[in-house]
N, C-alpha and C. Protein backbone atom coordinates (compact mmCIF):
# COMPACT_ATOMS: atom_id res chain seq x y z
N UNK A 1 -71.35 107.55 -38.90
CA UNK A 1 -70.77 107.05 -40.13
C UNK A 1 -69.31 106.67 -39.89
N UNK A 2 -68.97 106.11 -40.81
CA UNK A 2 -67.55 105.35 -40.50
C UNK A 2 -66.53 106.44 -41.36
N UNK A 3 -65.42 106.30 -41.02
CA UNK A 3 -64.00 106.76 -41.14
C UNK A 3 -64.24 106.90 -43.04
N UNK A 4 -64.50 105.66 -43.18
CA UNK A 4 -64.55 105.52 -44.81
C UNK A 4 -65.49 105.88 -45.64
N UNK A 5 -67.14 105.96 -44.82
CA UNK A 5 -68.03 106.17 -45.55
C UNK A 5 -67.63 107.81 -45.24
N UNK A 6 -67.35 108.64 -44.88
CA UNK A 6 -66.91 109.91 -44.43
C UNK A 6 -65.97 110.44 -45.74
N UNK A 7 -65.34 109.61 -46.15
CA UNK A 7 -64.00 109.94 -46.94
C UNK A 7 -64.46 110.00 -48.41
N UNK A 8 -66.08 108.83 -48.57
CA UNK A 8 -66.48 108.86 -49.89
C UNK A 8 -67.17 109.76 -49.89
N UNK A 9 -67.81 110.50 -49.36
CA UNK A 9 -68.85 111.19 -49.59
C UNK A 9 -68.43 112.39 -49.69
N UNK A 10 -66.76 113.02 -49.08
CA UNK A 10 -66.31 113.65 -49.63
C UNK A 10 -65.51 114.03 -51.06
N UNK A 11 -64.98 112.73 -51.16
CA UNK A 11 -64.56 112.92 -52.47
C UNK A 11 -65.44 112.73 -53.66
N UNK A 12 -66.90 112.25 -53.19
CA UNK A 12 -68.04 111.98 -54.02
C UNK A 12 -67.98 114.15 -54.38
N UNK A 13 -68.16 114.34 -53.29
CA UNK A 13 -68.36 116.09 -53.18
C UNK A 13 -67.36 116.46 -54.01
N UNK A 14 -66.26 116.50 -53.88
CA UNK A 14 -64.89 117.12 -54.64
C UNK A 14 -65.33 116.63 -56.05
N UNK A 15 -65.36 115.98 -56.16
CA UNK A 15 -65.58 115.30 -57.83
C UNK A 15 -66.93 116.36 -58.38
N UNK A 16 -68.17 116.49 -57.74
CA UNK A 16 -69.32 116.75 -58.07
C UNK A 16 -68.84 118.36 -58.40
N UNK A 17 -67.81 119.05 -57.23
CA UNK A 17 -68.14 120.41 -57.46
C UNK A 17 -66.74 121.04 -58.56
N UNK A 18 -66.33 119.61 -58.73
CA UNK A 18 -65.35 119.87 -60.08
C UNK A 18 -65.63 119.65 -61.50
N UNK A 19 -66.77 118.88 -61.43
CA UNK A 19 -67.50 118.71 -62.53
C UNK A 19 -68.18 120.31 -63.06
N UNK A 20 -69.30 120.68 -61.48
CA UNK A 20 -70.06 121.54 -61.94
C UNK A 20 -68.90 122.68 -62.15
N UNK A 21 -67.67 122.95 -62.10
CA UNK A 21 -66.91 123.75 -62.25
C UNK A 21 -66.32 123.94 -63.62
N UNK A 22 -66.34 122.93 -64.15
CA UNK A 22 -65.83 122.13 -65.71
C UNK A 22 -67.21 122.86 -66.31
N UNK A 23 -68.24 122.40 -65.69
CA UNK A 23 -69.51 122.89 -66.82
C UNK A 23 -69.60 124.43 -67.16
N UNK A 24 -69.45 125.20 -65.71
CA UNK A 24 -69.50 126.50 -66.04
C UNK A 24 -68.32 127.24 -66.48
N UNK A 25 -67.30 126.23 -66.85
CA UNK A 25 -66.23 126.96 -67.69
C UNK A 25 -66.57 126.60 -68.83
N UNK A 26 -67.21 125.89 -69.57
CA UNK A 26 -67.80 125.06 -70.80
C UNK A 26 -68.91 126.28 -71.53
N UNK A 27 -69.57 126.53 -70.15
CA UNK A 27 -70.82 127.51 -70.26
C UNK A 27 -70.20 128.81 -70.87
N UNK A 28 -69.43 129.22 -70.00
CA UNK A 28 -68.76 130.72 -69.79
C UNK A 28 -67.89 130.96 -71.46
N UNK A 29 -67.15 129.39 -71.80
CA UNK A 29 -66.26 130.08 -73.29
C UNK A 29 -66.95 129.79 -74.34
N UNK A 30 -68.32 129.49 -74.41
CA UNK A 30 -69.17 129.55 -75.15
C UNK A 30 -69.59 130.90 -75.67
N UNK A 31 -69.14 130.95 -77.03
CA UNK A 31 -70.16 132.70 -77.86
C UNK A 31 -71.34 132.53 -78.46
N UNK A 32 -72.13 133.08 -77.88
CA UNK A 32 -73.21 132.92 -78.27
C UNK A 32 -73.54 134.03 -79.93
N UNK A 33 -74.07 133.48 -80.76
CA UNK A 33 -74.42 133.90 -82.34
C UNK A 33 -75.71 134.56 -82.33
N UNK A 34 -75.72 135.61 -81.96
CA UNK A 34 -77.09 136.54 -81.83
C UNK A 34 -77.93 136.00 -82.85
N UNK A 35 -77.51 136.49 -84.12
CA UNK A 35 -78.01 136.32 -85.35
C UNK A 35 -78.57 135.03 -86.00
N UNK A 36 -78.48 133.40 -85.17
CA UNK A 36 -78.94 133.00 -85.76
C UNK A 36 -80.46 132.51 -84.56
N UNK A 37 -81.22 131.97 -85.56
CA UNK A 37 -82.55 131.74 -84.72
C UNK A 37 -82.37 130.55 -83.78
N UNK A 38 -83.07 131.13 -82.41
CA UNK A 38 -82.66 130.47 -80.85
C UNK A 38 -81.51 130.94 -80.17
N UNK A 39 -80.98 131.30 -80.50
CA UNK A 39 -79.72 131.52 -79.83
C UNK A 39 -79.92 132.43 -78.73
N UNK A 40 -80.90 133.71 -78.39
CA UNK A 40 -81.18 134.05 -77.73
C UNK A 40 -81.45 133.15 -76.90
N UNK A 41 -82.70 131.84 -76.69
CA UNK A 41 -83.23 131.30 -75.74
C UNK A 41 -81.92 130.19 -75.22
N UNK A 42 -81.24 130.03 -76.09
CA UNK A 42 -80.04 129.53 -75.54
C UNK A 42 -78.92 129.54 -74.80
N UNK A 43 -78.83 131.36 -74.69
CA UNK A 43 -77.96 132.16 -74.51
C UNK A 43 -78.50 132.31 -73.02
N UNK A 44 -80.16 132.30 -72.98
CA UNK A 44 -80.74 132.26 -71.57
C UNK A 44 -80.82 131.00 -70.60
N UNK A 45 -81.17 129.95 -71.50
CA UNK A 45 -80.92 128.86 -70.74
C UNK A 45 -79.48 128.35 -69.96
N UNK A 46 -78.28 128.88 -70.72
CA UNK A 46 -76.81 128.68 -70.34
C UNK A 46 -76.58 129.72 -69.17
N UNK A 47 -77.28 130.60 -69.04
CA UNK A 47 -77.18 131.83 -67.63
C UNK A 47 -78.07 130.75 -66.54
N UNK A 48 -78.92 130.45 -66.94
CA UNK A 48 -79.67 129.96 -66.40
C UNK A 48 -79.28 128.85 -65.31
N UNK A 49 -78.39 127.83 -66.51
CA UNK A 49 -77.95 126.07 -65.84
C UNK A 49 -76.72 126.96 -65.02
N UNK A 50 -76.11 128.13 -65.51
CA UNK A 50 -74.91 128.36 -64.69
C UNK A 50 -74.76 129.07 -63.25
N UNK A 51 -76.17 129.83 -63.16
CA UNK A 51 -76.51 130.07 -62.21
C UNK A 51 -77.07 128.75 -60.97
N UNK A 52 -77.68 127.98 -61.66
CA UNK A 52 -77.89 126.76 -60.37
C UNK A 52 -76.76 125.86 -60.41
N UNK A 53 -75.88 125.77 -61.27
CA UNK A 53 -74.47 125.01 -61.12
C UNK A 53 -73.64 125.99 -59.43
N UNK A 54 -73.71 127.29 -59.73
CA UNK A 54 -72.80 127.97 -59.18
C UNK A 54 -73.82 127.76 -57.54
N UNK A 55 -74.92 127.91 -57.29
CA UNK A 55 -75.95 127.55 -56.45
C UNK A 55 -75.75 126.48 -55.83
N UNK A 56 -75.23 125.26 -56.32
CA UNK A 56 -75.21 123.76 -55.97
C UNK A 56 -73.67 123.40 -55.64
N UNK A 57 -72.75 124.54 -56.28
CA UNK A 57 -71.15 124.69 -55.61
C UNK A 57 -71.49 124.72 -54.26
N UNK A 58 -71.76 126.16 -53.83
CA UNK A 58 -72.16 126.80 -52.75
C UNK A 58 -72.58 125.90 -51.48
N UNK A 59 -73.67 125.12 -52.12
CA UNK A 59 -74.45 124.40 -51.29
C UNK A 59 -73.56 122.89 -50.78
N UNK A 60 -73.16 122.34 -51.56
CA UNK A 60 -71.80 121.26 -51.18
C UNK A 60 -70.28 121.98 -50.29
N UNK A 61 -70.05 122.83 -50.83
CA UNK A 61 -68.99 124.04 -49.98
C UNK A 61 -69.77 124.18 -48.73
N UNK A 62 -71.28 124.53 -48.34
CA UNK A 62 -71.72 124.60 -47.05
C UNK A 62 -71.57 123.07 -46.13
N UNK A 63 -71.89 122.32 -46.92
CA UNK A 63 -72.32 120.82 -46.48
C UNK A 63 -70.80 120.74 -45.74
N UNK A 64 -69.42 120.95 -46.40
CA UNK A 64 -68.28 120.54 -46.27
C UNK A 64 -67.93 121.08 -45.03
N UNK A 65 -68.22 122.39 -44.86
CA UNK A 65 -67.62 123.46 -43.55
C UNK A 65 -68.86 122.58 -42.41
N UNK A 66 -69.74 122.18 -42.49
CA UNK A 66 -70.94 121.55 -41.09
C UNK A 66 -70.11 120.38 -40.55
């Protein structure tokens, strides 16, 4: 790969794992309302997306150190 296609694909990366970083701060200052109906399954789904956000950091952070 070239000098440049090298340079996008990193900052393609930087961008991606600042996004998913934005989301799970989005996720995280979110309170969840016990009391009203769903909110439980909501409360699970947001553990859920934040756990494969934090999964897909990881995995671009590996890509970066190869």
């Amino acid at each position: 790969m070239t000098p440049a296609t090298l340079a996008k694909i990193e900052a393609d990366r930087t961008l991606l794992i600042r996004r998913l970083r934005e989301l799970i701060d989005a996720l995280d200052s979110r309170v969840p309302h016990l009391e009203r109906e769903g909110e439980v399954s909501i409360a699970d789904d947001a553990g859920a997306l934040r756990a494969k956000a934090l999964e897909r950091i990881a995995q671009l952070e590996e890509e970066r150190r190869e």
